[in-house]
N, C-alpha and C. Protein backbone atom coordinates (compact mmCIF):
# COMPACT_ATOMS: atom_id res chain seq x y z
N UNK A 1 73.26 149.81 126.28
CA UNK A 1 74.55 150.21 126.80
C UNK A 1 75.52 149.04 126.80
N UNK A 2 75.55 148.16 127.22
CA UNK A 2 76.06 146.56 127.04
C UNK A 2 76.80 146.39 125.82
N UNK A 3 75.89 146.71 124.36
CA UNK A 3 76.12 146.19 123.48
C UNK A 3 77.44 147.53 122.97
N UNK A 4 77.68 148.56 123.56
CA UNK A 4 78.44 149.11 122.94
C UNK A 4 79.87 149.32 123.81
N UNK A 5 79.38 148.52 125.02
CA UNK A 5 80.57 148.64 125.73
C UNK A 5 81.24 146.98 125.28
N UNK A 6 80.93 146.46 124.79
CA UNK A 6 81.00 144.86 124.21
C UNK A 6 81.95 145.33 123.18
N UNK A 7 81.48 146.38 121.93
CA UNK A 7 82.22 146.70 120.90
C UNK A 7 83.22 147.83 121.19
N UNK A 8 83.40 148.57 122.31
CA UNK A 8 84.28 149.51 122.62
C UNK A 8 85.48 148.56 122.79
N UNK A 9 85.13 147.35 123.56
CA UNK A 9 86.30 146.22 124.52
C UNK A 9 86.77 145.68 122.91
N UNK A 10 85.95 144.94 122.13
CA UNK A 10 86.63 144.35 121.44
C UNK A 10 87.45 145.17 120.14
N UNK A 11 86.91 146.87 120.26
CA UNK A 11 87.75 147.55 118.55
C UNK A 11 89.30 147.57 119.62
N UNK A 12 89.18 147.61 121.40
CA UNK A 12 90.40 147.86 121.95
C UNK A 12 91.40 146.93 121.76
N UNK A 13 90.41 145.63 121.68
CA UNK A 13 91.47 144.56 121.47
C UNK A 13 92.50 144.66 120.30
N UNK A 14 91.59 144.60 119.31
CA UNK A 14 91.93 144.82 117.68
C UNK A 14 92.89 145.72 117.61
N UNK A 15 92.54 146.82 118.16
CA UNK A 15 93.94 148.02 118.45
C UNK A 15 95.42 147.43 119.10
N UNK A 16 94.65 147.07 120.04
CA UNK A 16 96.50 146.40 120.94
C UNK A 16 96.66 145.46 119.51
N UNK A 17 96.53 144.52 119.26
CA UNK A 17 96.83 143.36 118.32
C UNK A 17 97.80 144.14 117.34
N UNK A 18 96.76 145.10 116.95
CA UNK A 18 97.77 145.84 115.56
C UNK A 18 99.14 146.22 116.38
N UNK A 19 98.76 147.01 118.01
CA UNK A 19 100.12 148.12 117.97
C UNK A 19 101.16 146.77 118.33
N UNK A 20 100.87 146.19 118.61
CA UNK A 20 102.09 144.98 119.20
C UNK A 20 102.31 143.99 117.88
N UNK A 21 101.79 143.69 116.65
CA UNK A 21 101.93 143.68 115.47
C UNK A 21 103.02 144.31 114.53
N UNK A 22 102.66 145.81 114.92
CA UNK A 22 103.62 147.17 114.40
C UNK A 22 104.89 146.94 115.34
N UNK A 23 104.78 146.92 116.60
CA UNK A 23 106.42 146.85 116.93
C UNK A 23 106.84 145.86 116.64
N UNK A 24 106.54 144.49 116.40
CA UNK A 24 107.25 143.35 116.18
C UNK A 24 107.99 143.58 114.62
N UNK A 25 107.25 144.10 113.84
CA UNK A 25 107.45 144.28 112.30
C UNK A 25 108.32 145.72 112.50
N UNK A 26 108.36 147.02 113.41
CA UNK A 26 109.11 147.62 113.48
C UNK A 26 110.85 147.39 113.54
N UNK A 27 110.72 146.41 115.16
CA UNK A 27 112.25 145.80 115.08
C UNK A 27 112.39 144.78 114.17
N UNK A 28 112.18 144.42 113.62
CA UNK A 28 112.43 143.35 111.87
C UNK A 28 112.96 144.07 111.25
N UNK A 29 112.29 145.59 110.90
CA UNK A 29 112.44 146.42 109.79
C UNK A 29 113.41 147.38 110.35
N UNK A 30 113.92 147.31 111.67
CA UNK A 30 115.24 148.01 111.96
C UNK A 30 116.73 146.97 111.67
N UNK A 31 116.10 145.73 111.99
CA UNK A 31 117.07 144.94 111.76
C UNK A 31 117.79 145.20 110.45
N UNK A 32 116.41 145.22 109.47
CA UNK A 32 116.60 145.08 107.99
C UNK A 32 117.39 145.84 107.59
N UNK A 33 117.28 147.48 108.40
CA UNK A 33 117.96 148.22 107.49
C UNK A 33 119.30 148.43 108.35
N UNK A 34 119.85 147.39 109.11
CA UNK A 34 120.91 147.62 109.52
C UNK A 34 122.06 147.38 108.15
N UNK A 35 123.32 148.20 107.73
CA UNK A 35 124.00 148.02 106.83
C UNK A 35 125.23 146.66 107.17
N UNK A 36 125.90 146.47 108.58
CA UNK A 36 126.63 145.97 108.59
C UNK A 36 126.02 144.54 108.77
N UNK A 37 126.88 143.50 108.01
CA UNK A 37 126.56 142.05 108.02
C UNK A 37 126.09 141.80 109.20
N UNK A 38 127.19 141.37 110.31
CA UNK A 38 127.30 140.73 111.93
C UNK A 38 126.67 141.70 112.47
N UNK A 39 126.12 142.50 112.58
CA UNK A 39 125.47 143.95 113.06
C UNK A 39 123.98 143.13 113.65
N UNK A 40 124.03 143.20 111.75
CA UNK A 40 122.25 142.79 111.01
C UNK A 40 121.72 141.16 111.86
N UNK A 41 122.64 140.30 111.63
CA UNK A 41 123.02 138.81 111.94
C UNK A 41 122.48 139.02 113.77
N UNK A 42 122.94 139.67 114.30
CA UNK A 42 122.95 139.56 115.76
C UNK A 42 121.59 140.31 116.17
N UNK A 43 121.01 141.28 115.63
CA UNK A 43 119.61 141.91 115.64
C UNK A 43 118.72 140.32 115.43
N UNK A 44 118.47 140.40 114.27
CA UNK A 44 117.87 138.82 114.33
C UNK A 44 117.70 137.96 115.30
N UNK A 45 119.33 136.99 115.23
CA UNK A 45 119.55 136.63 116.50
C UNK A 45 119.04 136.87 118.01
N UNK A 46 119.09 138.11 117.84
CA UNK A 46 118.51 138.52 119.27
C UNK A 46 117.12 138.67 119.90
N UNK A 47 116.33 138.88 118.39
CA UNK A 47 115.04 139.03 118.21
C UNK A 47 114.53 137.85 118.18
N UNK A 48 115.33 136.33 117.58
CA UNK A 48 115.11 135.08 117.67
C UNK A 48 115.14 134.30 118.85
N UNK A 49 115.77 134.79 119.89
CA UNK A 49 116.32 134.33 121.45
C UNK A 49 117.42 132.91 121.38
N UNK A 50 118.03 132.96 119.49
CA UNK A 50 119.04 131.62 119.45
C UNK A 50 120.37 132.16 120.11
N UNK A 51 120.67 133.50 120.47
CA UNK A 51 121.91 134.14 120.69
C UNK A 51 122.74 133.01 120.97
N UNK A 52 123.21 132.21 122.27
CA UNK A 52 123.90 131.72 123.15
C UNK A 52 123.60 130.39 121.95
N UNK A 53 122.52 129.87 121.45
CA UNK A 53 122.88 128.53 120.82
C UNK A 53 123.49 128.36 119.68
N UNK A 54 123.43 129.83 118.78
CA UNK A 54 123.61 129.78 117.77
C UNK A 54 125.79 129.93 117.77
N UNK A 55 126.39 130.51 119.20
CA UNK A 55 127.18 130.91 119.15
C UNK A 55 127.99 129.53 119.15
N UNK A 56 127.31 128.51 120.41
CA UNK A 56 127.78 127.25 121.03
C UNK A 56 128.16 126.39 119.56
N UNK A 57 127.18 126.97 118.60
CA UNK A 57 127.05 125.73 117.50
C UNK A 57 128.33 126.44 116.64
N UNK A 58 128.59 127.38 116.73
CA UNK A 58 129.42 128.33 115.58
C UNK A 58 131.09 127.71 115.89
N UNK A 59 131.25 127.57 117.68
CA UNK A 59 132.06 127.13 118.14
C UNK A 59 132.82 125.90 117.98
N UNK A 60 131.76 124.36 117.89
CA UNK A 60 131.87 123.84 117.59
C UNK A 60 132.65 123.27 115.68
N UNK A 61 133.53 122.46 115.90
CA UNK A 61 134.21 122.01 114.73
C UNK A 61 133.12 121.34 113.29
N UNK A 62 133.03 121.47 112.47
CA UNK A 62 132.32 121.33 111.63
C UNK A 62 132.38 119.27 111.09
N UNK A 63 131.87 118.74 111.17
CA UNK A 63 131.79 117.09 111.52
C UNK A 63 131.18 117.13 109.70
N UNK A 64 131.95 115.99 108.92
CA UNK A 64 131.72 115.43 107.53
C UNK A 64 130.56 114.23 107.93
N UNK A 65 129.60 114.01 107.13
CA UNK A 65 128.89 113.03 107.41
C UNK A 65 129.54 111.72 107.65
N UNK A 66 130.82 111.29 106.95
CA UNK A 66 130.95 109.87 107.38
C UNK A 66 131.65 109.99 108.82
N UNK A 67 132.29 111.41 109.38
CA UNK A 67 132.73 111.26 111.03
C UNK A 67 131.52 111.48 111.49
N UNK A 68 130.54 111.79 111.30
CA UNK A 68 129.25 111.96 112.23
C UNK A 68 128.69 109.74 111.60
N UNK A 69 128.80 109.51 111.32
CA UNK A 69 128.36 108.20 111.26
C UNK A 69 129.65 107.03 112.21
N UNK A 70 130.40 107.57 111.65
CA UNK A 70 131.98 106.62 112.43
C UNK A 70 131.35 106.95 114.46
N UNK A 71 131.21 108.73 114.72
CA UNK A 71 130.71 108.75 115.75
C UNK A 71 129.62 107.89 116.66
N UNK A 72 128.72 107.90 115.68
CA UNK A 72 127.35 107.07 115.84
C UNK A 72 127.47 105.74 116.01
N UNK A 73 128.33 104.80 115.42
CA UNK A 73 128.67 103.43 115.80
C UNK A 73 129.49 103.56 116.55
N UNK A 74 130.56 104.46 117.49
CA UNK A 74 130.91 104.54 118.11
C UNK A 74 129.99 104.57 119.54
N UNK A 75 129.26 104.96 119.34
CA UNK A 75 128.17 105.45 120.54
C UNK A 75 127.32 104.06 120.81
N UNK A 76 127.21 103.46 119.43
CA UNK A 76 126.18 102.25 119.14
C UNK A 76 126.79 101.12 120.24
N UNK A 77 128.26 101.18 119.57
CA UNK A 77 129.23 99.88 120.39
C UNK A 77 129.12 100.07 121.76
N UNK A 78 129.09 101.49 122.41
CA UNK A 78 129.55 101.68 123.76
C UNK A 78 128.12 101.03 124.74
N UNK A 79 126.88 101.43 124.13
CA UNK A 79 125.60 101.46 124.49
C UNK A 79 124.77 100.30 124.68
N UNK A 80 125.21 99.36 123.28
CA UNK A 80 125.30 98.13 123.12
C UNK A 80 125.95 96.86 123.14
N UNK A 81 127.12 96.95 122.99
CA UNK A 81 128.18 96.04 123.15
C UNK A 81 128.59 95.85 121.90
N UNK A 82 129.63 95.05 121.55
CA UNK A 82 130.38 95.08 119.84
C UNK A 82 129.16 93.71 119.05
N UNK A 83 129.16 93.89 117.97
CA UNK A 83 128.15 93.11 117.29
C UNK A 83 129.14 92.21 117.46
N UNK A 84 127.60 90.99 117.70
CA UNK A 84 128.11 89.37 117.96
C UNK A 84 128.59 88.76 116.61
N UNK A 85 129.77 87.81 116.87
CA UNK A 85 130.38 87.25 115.91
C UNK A 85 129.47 85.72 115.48
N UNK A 86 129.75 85.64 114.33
CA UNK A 86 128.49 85.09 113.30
C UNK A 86 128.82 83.69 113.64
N UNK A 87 127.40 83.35 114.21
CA UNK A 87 127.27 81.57 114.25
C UNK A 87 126.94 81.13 113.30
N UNK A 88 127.80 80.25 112.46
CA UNK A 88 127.43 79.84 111.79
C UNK A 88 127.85 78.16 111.66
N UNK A 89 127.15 76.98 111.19
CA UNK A 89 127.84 75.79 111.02
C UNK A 89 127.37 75.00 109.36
N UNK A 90 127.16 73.43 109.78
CA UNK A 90 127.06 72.58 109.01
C UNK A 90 125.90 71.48 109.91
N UNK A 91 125.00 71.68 108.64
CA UNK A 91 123.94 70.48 108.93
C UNK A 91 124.35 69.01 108.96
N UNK A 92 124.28 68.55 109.93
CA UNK A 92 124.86 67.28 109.95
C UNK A 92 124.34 66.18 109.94
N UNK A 93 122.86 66.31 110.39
CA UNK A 93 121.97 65.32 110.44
C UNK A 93 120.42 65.90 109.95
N UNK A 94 119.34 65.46 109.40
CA UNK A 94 118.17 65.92 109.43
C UNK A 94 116.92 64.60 110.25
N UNK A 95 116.63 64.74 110.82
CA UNK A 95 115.70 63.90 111.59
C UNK A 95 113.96 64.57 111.63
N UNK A 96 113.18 63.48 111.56
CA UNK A 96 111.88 63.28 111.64
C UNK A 96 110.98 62.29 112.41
N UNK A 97 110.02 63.28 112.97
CA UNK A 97 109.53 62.33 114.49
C UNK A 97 108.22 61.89 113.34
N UNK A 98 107.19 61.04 114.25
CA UNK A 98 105.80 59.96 113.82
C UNK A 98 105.50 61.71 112.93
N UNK A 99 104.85 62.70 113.73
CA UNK A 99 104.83 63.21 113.01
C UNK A 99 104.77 64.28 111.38
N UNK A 100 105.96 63.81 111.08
CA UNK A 100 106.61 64.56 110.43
C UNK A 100 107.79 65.88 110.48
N UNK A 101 107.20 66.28 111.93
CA UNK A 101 107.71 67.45 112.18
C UNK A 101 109.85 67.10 112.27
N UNK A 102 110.48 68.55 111.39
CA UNK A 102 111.79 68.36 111.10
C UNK A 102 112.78 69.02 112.30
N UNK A 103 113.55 68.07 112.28
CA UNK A 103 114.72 68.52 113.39
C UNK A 103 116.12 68.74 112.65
N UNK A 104 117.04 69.60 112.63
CA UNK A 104 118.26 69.88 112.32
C UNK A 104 119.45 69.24 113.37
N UNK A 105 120.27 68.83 112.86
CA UNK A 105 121.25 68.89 113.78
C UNK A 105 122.94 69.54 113.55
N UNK A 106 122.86 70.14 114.37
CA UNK A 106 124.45 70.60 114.24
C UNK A 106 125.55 70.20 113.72
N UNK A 107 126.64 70.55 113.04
CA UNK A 107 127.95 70.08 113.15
C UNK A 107 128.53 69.81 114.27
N UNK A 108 128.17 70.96 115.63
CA UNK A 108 128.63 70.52 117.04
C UNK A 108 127.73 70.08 118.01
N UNK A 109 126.62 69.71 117.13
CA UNK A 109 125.85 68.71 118.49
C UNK A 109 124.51 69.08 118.29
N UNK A 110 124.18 70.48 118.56
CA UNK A 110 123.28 71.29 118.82
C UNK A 110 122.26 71.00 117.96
N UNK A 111 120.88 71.20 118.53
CA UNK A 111 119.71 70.92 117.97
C UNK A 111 118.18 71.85 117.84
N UNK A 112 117.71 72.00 116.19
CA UNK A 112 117.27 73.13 115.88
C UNK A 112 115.48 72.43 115.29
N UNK A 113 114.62 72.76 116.13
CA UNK A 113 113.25 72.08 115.47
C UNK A 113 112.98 73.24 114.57
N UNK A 114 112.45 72.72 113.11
CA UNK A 114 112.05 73.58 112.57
C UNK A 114 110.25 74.43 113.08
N UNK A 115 110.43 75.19 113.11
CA UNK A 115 108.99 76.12 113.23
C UNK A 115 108.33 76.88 112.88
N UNK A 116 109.07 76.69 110.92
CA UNK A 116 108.24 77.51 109.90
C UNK A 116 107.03 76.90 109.50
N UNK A 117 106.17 77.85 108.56
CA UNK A 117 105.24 76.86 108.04
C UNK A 117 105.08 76.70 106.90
N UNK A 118 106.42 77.01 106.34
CA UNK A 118 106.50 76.72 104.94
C UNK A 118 107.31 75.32 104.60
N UNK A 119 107.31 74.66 103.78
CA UNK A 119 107.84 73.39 103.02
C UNK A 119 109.00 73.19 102.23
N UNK A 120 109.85 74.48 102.59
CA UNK A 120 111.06 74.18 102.30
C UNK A 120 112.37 73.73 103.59
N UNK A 121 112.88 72.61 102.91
CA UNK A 121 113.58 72.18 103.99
C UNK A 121 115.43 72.44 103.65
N UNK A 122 116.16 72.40 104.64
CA UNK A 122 117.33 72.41 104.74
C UNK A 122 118.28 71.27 104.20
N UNK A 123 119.10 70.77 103.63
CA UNK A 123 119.32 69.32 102.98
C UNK A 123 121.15 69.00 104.13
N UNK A 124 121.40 67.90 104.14
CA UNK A 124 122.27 67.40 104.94
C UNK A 124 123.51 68.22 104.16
N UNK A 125 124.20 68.72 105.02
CA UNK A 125 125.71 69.11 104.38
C UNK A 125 125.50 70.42 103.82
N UNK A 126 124.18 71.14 104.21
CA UNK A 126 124.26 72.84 104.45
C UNK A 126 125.11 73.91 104.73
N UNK A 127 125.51 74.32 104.72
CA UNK A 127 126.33 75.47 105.77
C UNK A 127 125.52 76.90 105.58
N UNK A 128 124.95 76.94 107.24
CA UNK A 128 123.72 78.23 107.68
C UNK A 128 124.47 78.56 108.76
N UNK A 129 123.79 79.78 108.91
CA UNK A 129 124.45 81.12 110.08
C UNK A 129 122.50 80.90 110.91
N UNK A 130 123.28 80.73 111.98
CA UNK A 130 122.05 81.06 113.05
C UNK A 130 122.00 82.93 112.77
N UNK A 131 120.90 83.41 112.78
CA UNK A 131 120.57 84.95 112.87
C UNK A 131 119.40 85.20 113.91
N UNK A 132 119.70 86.08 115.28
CA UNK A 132 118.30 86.70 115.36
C UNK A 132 117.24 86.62 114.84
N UNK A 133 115.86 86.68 114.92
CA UNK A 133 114.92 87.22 113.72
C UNK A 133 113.98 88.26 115.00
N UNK A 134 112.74 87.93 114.75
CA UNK A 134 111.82 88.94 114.56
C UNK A 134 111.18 88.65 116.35
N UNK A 135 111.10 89.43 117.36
CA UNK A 135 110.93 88.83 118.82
C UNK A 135 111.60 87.65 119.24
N UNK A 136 112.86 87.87 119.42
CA UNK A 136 114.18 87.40 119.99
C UNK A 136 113.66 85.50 119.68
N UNK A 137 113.18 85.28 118.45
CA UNK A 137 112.82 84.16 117.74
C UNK A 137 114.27 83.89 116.79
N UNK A 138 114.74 82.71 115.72
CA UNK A 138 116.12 82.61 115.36
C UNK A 138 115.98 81.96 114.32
N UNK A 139 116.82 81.89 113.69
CA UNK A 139 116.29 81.84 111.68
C UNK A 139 118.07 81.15 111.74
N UNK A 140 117.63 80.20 110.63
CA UNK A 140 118.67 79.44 110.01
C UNK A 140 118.83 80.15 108.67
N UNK A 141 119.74 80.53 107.95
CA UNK A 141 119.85 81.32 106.87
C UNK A 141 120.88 80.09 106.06
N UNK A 142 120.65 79.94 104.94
CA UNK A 142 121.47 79.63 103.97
C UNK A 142 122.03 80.66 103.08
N UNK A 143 123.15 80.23 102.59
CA UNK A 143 124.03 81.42 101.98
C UNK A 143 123.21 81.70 100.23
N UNK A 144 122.18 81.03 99.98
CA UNK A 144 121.54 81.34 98.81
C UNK A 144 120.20 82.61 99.32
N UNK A 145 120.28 82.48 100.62
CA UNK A 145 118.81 83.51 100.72
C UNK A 145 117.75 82.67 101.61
N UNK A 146 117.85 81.14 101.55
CA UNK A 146 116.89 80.81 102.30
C UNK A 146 116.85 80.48 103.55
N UNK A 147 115.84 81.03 104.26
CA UNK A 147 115.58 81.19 105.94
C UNK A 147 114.48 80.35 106.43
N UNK A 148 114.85 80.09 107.41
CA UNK A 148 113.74 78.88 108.12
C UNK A 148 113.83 79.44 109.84
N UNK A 149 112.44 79.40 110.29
CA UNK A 149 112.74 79.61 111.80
C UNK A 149 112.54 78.35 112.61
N UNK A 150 113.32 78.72 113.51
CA UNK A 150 113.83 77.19 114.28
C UNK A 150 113.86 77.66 115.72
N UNK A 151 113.68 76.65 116.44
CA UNK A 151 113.73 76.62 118.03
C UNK A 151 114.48 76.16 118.57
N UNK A 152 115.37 76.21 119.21
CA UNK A 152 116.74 75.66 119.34
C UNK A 152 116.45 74.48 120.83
N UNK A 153 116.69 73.67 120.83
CA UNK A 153 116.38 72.16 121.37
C UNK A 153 117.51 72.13 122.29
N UNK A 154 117.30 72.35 123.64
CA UNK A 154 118.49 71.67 124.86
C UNK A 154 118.24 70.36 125.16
């Protein structure tokens, strides 16, 4: 007895599945054969539950990609502050401790240990832009491409 009340429960399931199957595909297929455009459009819609978002968006003015980008740095500046104006100078001195290890010095004073570990060096009478780099660390850039990270010396 078990085993057929087991298969009575589950052909019932199978049944609901289909009939709630059939109405979902019923209102689709009323939608479908609605004739008028905005009729048809709003059946959907309605059957989709976008009604109210789809209207908000319809409302809205239609934005060209470069005003949706002009927007976006607009938002950038407000959020962030205006991008910092470019430090840049002139190597004025190069110095070396017992060591070896290289020190830069500024056109206005300021002093930059190098802390790459590569073997290219900066030559007197440079002109580099201090840049950000990679974990609020700071890179000397030359205007040919080459970068060196440096520690800036109080």
């Amino acid at each position: 007895m078990g085993i057929v009340w087991i298969s009575k429960v589950a052909l019932l399931g199978v049944f609901v599945g289909l009939i709630s199957v059939d109405v979902r595909a019923a209102s689709l297929t009323e939608c479908a054969y609605i004739e008028d455009v905005e009729r048809r459009l709003a059946c959907y819609d309605e059957l989709a539950g976008r009604v109210k978002e789809k209207m908000a968006e319809a409302e809205q003015p239609k934005v060209t990609t470069r005003e949706r980008e002009v927007i976006r740095q607009q938002a950038a500046t407000q959020a962030i502050g205006p991008a910092p104006k470019i430090d840049d100078f002139t190597i004025a001195e190069i110095r070396r401790n017992r060591l070896k290890r290289v020190t830069y010095v500024a056109s206005d004073g300021r002093r930059f240990r190098d802390d790459s570990p590569g073997r290219f060096e900066f030559e007197r009478g440079d002109r580099v832009e201090l840049r950000p780099g990679f974990l609020s660390s700071k890179l000397l850039v030359r205007n040919d491409g080459l970068q060196i990270k440096v520690k800036e010396i109080e």
